[in-house]
N, C-alpha and C. Protein backbone atom coordinates (compact mmCIF):
# COMPACT_ATOMS: atom_id res chain seq x y z
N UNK A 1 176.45 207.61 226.03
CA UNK A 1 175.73 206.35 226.11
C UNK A 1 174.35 206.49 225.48
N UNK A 2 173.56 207.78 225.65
CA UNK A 2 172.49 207.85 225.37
C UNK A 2 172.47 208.05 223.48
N UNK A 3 172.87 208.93 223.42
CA UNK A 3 173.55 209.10 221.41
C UNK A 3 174.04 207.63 220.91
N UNK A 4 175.11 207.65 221.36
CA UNK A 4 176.41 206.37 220.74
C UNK A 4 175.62 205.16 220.91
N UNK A 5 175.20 204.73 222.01
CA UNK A 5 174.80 203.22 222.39
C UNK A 5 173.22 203.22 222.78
N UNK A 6 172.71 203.82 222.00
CA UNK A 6 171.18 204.39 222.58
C UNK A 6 170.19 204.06 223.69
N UNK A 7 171.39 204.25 224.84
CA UNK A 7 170.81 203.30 226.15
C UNK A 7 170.01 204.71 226.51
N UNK A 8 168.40 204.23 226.82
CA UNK A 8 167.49 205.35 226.88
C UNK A 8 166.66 204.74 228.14
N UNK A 9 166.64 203.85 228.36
CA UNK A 9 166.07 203.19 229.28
C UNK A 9 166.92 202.53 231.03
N UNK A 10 167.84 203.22 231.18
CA UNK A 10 168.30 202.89 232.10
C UNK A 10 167.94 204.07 233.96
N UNK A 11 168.72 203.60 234.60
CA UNK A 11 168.22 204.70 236.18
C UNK A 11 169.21 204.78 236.24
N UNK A 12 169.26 206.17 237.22
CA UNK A 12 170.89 206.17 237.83
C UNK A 12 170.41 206.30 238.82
N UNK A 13 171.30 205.23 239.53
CA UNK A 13 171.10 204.74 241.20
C UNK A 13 171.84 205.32 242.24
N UNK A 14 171.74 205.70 243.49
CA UNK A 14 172.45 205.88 244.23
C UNK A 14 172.75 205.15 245.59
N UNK A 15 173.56 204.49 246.26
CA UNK A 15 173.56 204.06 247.42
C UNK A 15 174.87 203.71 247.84
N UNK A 16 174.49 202.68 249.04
CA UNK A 16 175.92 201.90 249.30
C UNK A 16 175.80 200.72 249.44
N UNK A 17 177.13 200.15 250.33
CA UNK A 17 176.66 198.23 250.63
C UNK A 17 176.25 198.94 252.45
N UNK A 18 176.34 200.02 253.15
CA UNK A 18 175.94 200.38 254.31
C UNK A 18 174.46 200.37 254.31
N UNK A 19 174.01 200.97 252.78
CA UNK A 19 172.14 201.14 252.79
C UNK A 19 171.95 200.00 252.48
N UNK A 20 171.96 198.61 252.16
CA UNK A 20 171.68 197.86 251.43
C UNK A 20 170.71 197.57 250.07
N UNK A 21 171.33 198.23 248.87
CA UNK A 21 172.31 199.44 248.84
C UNK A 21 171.53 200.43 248.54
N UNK A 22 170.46 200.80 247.21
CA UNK A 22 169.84 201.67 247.13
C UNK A 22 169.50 202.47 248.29
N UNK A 23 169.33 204.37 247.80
CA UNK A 23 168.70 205.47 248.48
C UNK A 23 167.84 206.30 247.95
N UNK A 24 168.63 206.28 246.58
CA UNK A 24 167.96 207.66 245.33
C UNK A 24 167.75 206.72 244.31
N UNK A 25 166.70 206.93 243.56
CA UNK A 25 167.13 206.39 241.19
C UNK A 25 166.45 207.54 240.88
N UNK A 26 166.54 207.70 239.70
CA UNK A 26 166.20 208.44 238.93
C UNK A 26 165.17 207.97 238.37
N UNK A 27 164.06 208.66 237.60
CA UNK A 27 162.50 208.01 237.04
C UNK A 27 162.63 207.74 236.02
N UNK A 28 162.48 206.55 235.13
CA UNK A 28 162.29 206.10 233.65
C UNK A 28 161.44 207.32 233.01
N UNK A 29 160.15 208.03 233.53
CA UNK A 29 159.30 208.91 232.12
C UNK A 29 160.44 210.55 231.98
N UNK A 30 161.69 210.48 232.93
CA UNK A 30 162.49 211.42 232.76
C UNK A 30 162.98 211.33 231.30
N UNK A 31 163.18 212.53 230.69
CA UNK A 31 163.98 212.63 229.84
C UNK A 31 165.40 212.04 229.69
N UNK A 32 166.03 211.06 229.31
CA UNK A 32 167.39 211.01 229.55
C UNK A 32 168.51 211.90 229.57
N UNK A 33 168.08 212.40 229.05
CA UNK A 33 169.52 213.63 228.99
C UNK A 33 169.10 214.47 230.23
N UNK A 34 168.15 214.65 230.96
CA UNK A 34 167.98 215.23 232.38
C UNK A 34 168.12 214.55 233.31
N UNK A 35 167.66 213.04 232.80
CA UNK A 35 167.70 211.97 233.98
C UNK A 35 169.58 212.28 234.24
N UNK A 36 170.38 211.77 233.82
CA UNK A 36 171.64 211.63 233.65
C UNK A 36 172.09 213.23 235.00
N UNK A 37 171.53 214.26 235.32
CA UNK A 37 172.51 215.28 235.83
C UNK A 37 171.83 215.03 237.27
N UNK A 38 171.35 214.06 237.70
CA UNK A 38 171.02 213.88 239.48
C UNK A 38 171.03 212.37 239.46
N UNK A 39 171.28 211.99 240.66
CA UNK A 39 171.43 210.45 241.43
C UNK A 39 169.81 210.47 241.59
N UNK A 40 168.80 211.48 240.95
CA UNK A 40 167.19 210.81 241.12
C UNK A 40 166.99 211.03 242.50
N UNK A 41 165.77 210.47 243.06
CA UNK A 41 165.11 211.34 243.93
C UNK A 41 165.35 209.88 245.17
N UNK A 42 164.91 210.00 246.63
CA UNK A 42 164.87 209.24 247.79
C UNK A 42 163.62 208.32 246.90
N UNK A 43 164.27 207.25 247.72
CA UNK A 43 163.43 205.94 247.39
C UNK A 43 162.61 205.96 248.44
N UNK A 44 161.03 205.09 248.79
CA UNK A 44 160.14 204.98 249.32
C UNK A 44 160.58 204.80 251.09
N UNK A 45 161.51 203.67 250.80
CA UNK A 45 162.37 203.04 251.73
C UNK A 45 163.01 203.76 252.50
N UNK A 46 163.76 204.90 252.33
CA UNK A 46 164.40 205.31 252.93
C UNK A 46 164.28 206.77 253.28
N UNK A 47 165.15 207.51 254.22
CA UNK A 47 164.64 208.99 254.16
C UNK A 47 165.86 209.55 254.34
N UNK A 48 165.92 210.99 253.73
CA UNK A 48 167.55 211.34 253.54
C UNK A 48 167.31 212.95 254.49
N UNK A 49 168.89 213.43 254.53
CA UNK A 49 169.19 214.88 254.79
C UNK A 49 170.15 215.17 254.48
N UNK A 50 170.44 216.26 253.84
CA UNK A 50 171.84 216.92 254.17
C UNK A 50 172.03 218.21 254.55
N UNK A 51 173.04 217.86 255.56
CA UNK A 51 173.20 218.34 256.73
C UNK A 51 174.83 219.38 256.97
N UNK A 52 174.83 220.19 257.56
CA UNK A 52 175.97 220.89 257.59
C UNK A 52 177.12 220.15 258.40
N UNK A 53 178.00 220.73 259.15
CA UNK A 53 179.07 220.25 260.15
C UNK A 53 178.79 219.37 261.13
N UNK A 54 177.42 219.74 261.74
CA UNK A 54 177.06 219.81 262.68
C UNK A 54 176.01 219.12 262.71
N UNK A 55 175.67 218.10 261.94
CA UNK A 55 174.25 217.15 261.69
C UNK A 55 172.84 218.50 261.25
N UNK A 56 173.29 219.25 261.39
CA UNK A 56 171.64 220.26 261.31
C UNK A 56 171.45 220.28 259.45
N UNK A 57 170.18 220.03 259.17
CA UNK A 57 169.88 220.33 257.54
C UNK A 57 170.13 221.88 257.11
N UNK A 58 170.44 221.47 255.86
CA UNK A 58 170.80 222.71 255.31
C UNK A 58 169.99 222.89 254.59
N UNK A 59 169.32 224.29 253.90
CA UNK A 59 168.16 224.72 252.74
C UNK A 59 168.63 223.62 251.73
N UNK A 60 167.43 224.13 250.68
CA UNK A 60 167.30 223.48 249.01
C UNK A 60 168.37 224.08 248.50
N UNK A 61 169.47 223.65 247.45
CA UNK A 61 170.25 224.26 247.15
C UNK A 61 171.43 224.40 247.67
N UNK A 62 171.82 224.19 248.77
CA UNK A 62 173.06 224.48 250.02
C UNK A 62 173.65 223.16 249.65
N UNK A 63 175.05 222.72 249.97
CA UNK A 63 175.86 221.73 249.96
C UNK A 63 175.91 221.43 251.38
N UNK A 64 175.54 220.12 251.61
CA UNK A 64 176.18 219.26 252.49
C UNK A 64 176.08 218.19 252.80
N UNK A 65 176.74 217.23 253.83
CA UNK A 65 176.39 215.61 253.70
C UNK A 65 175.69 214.85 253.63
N UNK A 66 175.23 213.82 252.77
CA UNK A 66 174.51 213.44 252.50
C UNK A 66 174.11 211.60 253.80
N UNK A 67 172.91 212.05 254.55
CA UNK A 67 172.39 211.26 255.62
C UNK A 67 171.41 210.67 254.98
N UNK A 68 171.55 209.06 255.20
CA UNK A 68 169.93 208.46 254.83
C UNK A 68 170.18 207.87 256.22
N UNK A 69 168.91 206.85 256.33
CA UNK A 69 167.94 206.26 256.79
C UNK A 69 167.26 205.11 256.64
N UNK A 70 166.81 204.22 256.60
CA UNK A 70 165.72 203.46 256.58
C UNK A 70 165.81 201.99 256.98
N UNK A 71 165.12 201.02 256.86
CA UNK A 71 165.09 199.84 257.73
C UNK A 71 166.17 198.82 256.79
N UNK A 72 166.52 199.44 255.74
CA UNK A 72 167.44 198.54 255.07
C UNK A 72 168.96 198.77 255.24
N UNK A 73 169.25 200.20 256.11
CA UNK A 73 170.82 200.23 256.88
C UNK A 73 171.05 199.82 257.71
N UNK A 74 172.12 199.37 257.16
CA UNK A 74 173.01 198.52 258.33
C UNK A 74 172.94 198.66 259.68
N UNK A 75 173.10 197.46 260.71
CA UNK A 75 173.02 198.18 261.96
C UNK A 75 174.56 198.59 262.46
N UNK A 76 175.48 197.84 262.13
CA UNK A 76 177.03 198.67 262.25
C UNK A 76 178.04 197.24 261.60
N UNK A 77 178.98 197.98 261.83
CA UNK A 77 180.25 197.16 261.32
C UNK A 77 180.63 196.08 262.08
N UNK A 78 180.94 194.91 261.70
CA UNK A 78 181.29 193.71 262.13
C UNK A 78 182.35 193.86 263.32
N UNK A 79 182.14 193.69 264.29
CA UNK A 79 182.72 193.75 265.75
C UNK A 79 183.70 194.77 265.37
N UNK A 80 183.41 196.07 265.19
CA UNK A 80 184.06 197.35 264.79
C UNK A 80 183.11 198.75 265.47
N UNK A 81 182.73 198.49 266.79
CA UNK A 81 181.95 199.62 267.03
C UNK A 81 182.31 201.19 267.32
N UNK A 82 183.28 201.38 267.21
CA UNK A 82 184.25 202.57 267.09
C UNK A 82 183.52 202.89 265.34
N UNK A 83 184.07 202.30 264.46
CA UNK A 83 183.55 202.35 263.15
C UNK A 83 182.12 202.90 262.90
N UNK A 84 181.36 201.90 263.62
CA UNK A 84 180.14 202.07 263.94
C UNK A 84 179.42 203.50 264.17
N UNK A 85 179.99 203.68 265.52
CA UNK A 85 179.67 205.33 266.09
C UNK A 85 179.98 206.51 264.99
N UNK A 86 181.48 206.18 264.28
CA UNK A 86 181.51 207.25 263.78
C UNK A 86 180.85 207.28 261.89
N UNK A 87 179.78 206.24 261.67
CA UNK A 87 179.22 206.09 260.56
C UNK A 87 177.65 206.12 261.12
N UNK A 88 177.00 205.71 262.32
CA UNK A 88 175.93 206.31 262.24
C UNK A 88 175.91 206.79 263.88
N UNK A 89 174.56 207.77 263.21
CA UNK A 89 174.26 208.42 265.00
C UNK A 89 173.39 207.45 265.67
N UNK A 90 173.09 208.12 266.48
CA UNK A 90 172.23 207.31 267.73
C UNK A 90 170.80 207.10 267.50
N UNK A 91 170.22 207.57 266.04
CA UNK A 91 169.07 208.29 265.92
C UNK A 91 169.31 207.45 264.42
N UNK A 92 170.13 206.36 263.87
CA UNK A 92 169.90 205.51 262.73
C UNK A 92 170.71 206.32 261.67
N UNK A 93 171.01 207.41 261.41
CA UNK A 93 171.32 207.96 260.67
C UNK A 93 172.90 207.47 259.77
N UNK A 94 172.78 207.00 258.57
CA UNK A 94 173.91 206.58 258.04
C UNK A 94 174.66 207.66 257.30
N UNK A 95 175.96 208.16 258.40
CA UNK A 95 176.76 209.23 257.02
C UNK A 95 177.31 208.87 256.05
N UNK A 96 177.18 209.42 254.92
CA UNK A 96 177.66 208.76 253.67
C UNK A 96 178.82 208.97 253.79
N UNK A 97 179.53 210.63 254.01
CA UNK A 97 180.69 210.71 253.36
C UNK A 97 180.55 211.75 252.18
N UNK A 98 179.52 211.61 251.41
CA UNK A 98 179.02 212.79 250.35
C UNK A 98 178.39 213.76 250.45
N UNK A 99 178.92 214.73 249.89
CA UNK A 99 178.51 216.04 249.41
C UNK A 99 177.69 215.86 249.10
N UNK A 100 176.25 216.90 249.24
CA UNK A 100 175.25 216.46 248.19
C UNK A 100 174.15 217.44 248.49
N UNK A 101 173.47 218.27 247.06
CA UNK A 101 172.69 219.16 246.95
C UNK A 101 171.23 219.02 246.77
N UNK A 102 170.17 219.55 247.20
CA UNK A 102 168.92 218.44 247.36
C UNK A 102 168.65 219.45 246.13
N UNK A 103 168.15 219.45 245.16
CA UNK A 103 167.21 220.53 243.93
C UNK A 103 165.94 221.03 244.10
N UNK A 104 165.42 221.95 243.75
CA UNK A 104 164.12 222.49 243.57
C UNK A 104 163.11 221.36 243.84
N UNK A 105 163.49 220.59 242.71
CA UNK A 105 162.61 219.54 242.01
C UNK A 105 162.44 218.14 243.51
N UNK A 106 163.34 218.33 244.40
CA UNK A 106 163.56 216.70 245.04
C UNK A 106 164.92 215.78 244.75
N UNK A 107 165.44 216.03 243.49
CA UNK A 107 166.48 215.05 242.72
C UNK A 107 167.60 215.90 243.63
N UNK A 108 168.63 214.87 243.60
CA UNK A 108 169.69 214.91 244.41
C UNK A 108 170.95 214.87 243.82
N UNK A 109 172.22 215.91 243.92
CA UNK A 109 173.39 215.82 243.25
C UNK A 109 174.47 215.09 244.34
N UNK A 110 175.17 214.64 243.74
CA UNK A 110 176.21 214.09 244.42
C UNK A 110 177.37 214.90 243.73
N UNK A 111 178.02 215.98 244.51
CA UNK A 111 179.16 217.67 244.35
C UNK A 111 180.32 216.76 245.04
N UNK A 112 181.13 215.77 245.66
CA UNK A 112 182.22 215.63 246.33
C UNK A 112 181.91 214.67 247.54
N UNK A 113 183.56 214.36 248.07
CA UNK A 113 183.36 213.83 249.34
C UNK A 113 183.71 215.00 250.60
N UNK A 114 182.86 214.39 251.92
CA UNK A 114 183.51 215.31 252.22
C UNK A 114 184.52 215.11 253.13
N UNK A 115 185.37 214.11 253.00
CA UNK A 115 186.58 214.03 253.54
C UNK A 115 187.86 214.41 252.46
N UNK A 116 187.42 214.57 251.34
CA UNK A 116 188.06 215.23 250.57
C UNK A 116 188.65 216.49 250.18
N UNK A 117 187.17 217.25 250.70
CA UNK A 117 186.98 218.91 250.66
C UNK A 117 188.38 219.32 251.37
N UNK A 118 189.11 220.51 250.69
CA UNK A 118 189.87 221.37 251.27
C UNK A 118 189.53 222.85 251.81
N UNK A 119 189.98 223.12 253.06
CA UNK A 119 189.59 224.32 253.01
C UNK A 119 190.92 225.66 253.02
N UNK A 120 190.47 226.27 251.99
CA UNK A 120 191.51 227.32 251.90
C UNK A 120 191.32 228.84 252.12
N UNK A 121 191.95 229.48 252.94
CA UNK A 121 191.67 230.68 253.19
C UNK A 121 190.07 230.76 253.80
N UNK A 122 189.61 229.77 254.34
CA UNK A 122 188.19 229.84 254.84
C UNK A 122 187.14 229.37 253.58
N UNK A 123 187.72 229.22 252.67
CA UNK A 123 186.39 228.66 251.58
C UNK A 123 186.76 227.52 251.42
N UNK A 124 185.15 226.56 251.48
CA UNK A 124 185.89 225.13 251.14
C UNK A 124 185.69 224.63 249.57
N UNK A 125 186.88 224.30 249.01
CA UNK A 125 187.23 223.01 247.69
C UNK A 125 186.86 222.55 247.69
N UNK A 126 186.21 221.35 247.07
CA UNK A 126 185.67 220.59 246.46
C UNK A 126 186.53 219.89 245.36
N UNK A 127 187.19 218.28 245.09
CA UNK A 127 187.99 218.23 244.21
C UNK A 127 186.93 218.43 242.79
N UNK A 128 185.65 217.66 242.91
CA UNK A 128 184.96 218.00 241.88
C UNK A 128 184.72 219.32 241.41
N UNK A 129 185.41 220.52 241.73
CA UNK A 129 185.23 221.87 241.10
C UNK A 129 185.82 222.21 240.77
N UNK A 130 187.19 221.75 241.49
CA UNK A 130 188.31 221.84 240.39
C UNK A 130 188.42 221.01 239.02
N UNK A 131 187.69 219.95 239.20
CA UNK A 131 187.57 218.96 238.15
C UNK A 131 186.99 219.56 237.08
N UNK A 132 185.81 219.84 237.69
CA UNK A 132 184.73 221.36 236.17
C UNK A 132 185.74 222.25 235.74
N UNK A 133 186.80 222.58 236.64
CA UNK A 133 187.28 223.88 235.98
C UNK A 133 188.24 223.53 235.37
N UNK A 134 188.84 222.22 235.13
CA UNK A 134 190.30 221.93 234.72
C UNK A 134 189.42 221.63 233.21
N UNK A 135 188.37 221.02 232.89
CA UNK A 135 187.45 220.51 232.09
C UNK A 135 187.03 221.65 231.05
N UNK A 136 187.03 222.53 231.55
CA UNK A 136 186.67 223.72 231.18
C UNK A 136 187.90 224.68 230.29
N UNK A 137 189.13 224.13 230.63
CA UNK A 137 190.27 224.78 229.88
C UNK A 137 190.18 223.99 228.92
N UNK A 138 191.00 224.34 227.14
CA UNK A 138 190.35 223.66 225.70
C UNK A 138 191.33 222.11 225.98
N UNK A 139 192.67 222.29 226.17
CA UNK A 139 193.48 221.65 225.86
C UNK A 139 192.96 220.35 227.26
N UNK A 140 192.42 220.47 228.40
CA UNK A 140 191.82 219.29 229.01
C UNK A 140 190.71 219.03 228.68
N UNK A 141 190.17 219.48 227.75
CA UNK A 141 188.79 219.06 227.49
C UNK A 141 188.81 219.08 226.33
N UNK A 142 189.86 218.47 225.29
CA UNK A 142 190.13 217.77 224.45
C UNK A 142 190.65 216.39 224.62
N UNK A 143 191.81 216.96 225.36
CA UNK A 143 192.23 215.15 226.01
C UNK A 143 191.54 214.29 226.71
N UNK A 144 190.30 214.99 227.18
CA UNK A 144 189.15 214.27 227.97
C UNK A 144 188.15 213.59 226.51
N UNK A 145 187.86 214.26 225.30
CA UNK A 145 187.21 213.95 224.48
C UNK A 145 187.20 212.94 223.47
N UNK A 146 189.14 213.44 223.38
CA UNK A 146 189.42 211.85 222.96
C UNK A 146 189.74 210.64 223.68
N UNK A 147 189.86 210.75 225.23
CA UNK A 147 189.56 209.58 226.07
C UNK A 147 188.14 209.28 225.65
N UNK A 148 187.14 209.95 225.83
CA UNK A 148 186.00 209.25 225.75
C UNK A 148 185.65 208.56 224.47
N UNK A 149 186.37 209.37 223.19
CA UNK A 149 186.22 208.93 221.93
C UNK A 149 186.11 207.48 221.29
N UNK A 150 187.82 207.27 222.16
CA UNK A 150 188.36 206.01 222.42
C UNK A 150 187.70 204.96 222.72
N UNK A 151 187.06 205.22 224.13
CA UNK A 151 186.48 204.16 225.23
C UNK A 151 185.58 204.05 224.41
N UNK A 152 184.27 204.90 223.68
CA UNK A 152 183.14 204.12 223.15
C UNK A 152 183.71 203.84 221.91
N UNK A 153 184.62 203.45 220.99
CA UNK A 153 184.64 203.30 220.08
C UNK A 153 185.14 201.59 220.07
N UNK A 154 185.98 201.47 221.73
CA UNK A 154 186.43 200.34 221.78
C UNK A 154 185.11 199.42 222.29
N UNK A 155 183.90 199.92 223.25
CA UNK A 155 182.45 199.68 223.65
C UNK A 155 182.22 199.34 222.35
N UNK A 156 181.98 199.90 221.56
CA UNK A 156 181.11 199.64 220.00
C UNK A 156 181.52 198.59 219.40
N UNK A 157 182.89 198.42 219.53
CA UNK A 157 183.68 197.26 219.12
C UNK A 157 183.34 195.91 219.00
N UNK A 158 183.36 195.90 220.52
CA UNK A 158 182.78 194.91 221.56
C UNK A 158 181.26 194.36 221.01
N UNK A 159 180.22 195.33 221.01
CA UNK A 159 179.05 194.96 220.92
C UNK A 159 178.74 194.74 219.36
């Protein structure tokens, strides 16, 4: 997008319709091609964690679920309070559902869900790592290249 369609000016957002919606963007004086590898940093509004099994935060760098906060989440699900309980705690906290690595920097990755994660032999999967690694063999990451080839060529079309 940034090469092909020289979109240089855009954010990458993160949220839900639970946060209403924003949590994270990314900063316009970013470089684009750096902006593009994090969901950008917590918005003013809100305040995040991620947290292991067990609600407790995990270091910089560590994988785990990704918890916001702030006066713009939801207070629960429409006469669904079962739903409710098991999407936030008692303490406001909205679970996303996502994986997610906080960086050095503040900026935030979004690695998987984690109702997705498998665990095998005691280590847990991630479908997104298998995804890097299938990406990573020539013959899927050719057929991935000319999918994309395709899609912007039919985008270009268009515009």
């Amino acid at each position: 997008m940034v090469k092909e369609m020289r979109m240089t000016d855009f954010a990458v957002i993160y949220g839900s319709t639970e946060t209403s919606p924003l949590v994270t963007m990314s900063e316009l004086h970013v470089d684009p091609f750096e902006r593009i590898k994090s969901v950008g940093s917590v918005m003013p509004h809100q305040e995040i964690a991620i947290v292991d099994e067990y609600g407790v935060p995990v270091p910089t760098g560590a994988k785990g679920e990704l918890w916001s906060r702030g006066y713009s989440t939801m207070l629960g699900y429409w006469a669904d309070q079962d739903k409710t309980n098991l999407a936030i705690t008692r303490d406001r906290w909205y679970k996303s559902g996502d994986t997610a690595v906080m960086n050095e920097d503040g900026t935030i990755n979004i690695v998987g869900r984690t109702r997705d994660m498998i665990v095998k032999g005691g280590e847990n999967v991630y479908p997104t790592e298998v995804e890097q690694f299938l990406h990573k063999l020539e013959y899927v990451a050719d057929a991935h290249k000319l999918q994309t080839t395709t899609f912007l060529s039919h985008v270009h079309d268009v515009i």
